[in-house]
PDB file of N, CA and C in Angstrom:
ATOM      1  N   UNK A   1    -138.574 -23.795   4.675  1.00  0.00           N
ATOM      2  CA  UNK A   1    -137.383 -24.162   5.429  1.00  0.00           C
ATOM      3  C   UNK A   1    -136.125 -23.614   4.774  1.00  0.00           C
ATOM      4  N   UNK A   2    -136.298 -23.106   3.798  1.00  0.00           N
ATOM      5  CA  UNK A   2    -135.361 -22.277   3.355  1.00  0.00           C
ATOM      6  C   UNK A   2    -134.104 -21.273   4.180  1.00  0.00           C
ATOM      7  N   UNK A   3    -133.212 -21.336   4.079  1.00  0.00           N
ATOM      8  CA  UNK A   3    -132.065 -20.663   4.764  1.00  0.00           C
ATOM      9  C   UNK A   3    -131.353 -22.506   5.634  1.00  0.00           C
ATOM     10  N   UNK A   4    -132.228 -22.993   6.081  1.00  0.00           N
ATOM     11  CA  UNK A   4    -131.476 -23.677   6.573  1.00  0.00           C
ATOM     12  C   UNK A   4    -130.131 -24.923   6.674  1.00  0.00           C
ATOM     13  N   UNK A   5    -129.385 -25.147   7.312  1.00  0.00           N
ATOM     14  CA  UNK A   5    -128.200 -25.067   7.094  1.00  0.00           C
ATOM     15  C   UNK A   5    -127.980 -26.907   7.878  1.00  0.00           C
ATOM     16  N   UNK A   6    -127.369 -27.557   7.568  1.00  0.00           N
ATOM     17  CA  UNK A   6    -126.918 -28.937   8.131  1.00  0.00           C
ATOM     18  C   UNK A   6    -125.610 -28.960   7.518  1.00  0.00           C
ATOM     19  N   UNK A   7    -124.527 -28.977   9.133  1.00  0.00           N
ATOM     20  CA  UNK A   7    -123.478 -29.465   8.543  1.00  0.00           C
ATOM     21  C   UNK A   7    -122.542 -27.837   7.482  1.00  0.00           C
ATOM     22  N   UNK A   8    -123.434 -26.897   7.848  1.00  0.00           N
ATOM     23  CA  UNK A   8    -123.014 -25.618   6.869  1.00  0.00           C
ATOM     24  C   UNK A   8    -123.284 -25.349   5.492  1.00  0.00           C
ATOM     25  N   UNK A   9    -124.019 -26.152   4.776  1.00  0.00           N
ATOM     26  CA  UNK A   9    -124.496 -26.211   3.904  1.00  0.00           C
ATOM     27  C   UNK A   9    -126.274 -26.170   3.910  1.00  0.00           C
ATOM     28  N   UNK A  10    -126.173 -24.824   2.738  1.00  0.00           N
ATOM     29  CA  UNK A  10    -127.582 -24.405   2.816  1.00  0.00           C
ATOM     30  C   UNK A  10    -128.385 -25.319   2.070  1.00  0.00           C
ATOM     31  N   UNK A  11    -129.258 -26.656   1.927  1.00  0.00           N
ATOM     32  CA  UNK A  11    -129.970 -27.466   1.184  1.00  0.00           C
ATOM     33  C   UNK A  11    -130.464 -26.858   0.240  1.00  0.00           C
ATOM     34  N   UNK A  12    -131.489 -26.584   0.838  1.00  0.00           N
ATOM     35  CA  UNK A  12    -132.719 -25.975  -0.098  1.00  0.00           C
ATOM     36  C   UNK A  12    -132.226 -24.949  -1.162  1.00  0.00           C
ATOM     37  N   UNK A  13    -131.031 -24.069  -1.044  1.00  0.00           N
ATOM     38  CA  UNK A  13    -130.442 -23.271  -2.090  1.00  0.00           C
ATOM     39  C   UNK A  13    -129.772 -24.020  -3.111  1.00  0.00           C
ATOM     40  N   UNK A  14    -129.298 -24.891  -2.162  1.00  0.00           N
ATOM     41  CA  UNK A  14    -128.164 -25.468  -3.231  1.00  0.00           C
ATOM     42  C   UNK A  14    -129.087 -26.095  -4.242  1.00  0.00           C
ATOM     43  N   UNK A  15    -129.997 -27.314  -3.452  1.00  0.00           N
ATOM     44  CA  UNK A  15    -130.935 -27.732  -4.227  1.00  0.00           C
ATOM     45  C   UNK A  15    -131.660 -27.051  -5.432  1.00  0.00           C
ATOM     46  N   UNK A  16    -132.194 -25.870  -5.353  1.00  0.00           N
ATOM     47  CA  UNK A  16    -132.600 -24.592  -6.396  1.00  0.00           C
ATOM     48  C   UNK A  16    -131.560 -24.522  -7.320  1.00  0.00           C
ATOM     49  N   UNK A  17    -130.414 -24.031  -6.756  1.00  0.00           N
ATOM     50  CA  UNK A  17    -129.476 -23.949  -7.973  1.00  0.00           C
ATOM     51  C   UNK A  17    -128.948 -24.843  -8.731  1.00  0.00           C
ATOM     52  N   UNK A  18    -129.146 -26.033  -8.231  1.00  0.00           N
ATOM     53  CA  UNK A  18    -128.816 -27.380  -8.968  1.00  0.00           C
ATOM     54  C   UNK A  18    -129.590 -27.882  -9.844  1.00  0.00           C
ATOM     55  N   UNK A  19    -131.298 -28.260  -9.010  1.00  0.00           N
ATOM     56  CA  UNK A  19    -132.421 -28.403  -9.899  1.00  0.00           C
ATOM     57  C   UNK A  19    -132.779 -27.427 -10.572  1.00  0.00           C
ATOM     58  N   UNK A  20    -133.370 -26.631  -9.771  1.00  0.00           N
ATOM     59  CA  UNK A  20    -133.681 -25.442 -11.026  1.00  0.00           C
ATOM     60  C   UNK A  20    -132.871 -24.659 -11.752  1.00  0.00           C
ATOM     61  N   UNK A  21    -132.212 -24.180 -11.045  1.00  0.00           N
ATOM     62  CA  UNK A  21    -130.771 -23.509 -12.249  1.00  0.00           C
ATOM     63  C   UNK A  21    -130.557 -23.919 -13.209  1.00  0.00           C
ATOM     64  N   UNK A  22    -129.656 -25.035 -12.302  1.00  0.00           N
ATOM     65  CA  UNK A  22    -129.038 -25.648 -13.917  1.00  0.00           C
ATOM     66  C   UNK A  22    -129.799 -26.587 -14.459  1.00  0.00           C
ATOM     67  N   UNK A  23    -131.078 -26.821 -14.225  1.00  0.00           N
ATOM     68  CA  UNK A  23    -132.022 -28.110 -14.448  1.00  0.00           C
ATOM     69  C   UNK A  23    -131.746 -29.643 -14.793  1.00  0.00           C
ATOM     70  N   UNK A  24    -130.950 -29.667 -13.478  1.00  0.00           N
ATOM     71  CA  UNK A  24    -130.381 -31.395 -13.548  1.00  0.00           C
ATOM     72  C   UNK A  24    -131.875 -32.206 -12.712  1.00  0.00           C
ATOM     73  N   UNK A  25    -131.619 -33.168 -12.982  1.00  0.00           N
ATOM     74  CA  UNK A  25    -132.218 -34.218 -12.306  1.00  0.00           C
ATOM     75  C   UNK A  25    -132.161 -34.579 -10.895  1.00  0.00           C
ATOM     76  N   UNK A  26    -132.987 -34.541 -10.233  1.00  0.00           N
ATOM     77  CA  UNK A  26    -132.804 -34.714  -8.761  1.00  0.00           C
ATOM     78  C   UNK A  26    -131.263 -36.147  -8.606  1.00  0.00           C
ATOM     79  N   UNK A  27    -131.425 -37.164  -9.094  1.00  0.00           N
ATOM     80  CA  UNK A  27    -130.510 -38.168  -9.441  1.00  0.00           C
ATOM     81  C   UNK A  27    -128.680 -37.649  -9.231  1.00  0.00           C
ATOM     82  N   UNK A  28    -129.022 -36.966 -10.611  1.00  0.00           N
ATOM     83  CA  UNK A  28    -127.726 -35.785 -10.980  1.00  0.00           C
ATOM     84  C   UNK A  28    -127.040 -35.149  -9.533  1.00  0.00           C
ATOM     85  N   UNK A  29    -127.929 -34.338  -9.522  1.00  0.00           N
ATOM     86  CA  UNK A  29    -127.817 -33.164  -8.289  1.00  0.00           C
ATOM     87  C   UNK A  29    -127.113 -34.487  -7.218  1.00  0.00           C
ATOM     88  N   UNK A  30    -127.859 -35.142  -6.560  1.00  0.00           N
ATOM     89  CA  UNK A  30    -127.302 -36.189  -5.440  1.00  0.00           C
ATOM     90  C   UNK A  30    -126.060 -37.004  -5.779  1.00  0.00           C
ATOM     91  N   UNK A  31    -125.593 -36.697  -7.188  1.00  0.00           N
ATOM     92  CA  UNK A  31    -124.076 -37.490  -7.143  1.00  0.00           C
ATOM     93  C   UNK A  31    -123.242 -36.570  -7.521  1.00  0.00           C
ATOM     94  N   UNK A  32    -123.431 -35.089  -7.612  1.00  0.00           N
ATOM     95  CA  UNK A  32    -121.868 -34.642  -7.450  1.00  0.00           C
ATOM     96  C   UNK A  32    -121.228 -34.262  -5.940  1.00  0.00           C
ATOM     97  N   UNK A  33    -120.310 -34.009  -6.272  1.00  0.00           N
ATOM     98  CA  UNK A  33    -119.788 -33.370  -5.153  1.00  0.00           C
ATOM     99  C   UNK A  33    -120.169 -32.264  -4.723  1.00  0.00           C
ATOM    100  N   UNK A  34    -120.046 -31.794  -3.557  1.00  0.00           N
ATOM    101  CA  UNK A  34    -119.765 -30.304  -3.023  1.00  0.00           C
ATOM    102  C   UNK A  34    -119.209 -29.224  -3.988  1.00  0.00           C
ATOM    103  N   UNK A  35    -117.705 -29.970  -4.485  1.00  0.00           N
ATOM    104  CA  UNK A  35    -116.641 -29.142  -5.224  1.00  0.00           C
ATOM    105  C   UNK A  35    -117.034 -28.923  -6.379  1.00  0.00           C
ATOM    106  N   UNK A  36    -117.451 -30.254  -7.040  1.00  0.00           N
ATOM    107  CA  UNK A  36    -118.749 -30.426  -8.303  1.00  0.00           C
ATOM    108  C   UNK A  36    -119.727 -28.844  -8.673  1.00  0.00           C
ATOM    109  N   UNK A  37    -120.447 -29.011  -7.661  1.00  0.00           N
ATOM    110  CA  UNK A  37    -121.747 -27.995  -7.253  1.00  0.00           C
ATOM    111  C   UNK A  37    -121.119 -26.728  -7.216  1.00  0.00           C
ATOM    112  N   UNK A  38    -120.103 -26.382  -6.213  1.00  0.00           N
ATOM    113  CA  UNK A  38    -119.785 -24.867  -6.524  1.00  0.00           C
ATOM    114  C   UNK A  38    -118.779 -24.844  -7.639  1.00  0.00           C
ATOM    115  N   UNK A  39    -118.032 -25.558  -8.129  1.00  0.00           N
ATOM    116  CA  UNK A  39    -118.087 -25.204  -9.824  1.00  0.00           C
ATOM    117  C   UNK A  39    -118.845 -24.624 -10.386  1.00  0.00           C
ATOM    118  N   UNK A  40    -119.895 -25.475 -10.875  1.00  0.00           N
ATOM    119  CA  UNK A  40    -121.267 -25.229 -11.953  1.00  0.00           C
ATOM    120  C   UNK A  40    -121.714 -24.267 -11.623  1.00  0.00           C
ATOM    121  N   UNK A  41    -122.108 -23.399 -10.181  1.00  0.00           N
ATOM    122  CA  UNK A  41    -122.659 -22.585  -9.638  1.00  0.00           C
ATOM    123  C   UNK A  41    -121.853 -21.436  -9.786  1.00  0.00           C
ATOM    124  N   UNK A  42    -120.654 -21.397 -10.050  1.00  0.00           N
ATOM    125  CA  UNK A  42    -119.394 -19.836  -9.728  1.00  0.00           C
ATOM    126  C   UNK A  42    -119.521 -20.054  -8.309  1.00  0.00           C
ATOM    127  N   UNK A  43    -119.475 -20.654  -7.341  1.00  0.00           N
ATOM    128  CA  UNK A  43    -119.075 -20.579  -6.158  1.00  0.00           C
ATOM    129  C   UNK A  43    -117.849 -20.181  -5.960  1.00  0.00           C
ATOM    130  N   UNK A  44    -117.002 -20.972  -7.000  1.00  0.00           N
ATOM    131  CA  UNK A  44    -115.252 -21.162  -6.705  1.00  0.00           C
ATOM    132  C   UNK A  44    -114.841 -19.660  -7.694  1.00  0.00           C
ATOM    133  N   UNK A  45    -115.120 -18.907  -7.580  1.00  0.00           N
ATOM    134  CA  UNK A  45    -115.205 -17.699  -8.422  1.00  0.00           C
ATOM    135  C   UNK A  45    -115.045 -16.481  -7.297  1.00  0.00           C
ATOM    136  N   UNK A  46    -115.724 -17.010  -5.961  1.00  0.00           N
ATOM    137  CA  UNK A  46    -115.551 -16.160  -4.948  1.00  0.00           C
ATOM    138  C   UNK A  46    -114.023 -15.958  -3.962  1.00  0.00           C
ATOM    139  N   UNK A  47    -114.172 -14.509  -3.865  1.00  0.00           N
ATOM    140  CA  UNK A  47    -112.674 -13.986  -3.459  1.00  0.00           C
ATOM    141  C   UNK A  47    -112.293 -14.618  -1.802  1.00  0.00           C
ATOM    142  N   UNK A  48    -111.249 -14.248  -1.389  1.00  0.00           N
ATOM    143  CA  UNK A  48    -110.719 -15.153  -0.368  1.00  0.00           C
ATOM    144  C   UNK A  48    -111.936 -14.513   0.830  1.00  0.00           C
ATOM    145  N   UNK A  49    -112.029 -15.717   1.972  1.00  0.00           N
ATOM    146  CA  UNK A  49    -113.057 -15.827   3.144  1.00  0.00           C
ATOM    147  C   UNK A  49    -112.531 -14.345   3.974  1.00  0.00           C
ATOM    148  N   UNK A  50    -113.716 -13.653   4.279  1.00  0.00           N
ATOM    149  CA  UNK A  50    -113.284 -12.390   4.635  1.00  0.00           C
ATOM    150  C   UNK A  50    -112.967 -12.894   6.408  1.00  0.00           C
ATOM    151  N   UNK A  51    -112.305 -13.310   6.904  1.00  0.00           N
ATOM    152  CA  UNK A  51    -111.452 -13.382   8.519  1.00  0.00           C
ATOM    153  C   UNK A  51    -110.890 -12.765   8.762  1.00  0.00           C
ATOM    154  N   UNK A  52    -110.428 -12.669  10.099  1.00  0.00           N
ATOM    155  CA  UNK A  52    -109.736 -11.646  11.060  1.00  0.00           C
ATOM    156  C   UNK A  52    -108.259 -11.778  10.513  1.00  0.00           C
ATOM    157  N   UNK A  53    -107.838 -12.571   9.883  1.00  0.00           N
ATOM    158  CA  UNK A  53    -106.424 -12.466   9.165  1.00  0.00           C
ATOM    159  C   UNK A  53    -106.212 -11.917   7.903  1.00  0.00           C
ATOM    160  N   UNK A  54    -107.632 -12.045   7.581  1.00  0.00           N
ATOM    161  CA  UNK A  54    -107.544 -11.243   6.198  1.00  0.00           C
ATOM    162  C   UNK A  54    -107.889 -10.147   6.281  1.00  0.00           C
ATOM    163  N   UNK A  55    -108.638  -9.757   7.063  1.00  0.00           N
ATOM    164  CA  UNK A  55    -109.351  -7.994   7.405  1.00  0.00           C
ATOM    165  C   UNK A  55    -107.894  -7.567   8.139  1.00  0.00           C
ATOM    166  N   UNK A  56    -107.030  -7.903   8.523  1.00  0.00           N
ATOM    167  CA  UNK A  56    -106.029  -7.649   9.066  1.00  0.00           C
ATOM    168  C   UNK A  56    -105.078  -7.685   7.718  1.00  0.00           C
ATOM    169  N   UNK A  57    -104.784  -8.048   7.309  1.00  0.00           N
ATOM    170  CA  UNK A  57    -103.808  -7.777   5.800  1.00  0.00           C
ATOM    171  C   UNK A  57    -104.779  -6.935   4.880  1.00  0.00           C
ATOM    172  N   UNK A  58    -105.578  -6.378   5.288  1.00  0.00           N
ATOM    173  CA  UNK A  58    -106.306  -5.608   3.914  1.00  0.00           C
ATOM    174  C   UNK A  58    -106.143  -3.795   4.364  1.00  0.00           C
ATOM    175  N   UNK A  59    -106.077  -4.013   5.791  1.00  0.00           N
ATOM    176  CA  UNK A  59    -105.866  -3.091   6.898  1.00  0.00           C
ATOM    177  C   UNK A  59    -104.458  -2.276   6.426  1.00  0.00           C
ATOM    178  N   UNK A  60    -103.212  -3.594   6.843  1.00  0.00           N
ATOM    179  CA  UNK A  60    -102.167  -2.873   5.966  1.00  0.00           C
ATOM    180  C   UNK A  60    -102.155  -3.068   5.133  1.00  0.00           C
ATOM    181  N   UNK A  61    -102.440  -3.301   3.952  1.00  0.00           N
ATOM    182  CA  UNK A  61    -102.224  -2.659   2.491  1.00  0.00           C
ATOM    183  C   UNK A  61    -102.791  -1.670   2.134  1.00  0.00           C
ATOM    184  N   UNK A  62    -104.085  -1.705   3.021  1.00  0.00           N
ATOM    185  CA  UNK A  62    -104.851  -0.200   2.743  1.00  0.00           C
ATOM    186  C   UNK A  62    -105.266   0.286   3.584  1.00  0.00           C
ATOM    187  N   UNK A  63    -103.903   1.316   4.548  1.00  0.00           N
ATOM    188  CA  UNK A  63    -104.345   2.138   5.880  1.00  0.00           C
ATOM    189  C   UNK A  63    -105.303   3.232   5.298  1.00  0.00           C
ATOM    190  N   UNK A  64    -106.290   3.267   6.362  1.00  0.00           N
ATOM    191  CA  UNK A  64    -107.027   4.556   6.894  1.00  0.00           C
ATOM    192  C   UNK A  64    -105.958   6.272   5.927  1.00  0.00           C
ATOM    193  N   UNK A  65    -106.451   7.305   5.978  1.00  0.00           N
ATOM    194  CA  UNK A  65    -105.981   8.310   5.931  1.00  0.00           C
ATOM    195  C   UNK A  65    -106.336   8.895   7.036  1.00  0.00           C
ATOM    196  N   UNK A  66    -105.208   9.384   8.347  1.00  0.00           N
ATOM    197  CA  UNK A  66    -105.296   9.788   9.411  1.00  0.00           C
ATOM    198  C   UNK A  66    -104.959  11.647   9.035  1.00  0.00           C
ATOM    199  N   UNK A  67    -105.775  12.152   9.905  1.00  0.00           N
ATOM    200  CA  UNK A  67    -105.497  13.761  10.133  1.00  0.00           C
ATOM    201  C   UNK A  67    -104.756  14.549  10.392  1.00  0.00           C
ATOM    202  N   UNK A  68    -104.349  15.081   9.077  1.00  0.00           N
ATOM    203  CA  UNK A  68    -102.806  15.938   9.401  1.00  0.00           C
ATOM    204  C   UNK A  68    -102.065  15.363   8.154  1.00  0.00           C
ATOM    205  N   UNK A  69    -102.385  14.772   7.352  1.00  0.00           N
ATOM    206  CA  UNK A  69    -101.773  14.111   5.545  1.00  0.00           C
ATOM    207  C   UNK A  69    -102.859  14.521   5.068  1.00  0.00           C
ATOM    208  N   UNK A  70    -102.471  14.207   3.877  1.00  0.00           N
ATOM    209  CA  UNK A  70    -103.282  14.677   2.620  1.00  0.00           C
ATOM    210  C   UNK A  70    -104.342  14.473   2.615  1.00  0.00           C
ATOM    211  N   UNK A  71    -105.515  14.993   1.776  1.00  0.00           N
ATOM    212  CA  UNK A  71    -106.731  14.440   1.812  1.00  0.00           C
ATOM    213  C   UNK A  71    -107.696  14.622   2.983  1.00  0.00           C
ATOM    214  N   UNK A  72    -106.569  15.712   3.780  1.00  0.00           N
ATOM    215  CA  UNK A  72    -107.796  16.299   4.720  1.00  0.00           C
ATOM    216  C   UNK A  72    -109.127  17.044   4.454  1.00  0.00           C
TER     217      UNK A  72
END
């Protein structure tokens, strides 16, 4: 059942990386938080959510090179 998701959260991974990773106690694992969990994990290490507002500001800061400038 792996991959699956309740609520947006993948169980069975998280579960792995909690129990087995970091080899807590099933106990453990069921009383931290969310915020807890991707701590310990480097979750919160990951760069901003790639969205249409952000693919749109990445756009202009870093246009295309169009034909007819440099680098043709």
């Amino acid at each position: 059942m792996s991959g699956t998701t309740v609520s947006g959260f993948d169980w069975p991974a998280l579960m792995r990386a909690g129990i087995q990773g970091l080899r807590m106690q099933p106990h453990e694992f069921w009383r931290l938080t969310p915020a807890e969990l991707a701590l310990m994990i480097g979750a919160d290490r990951v760069g901003p959510v790639m969205n249409r507002g952000r693919f749109d500001d990445l756009l202009r800061d870093f246009p295309d090179q169009t034909r007819g400038t440099e680098n043709e």
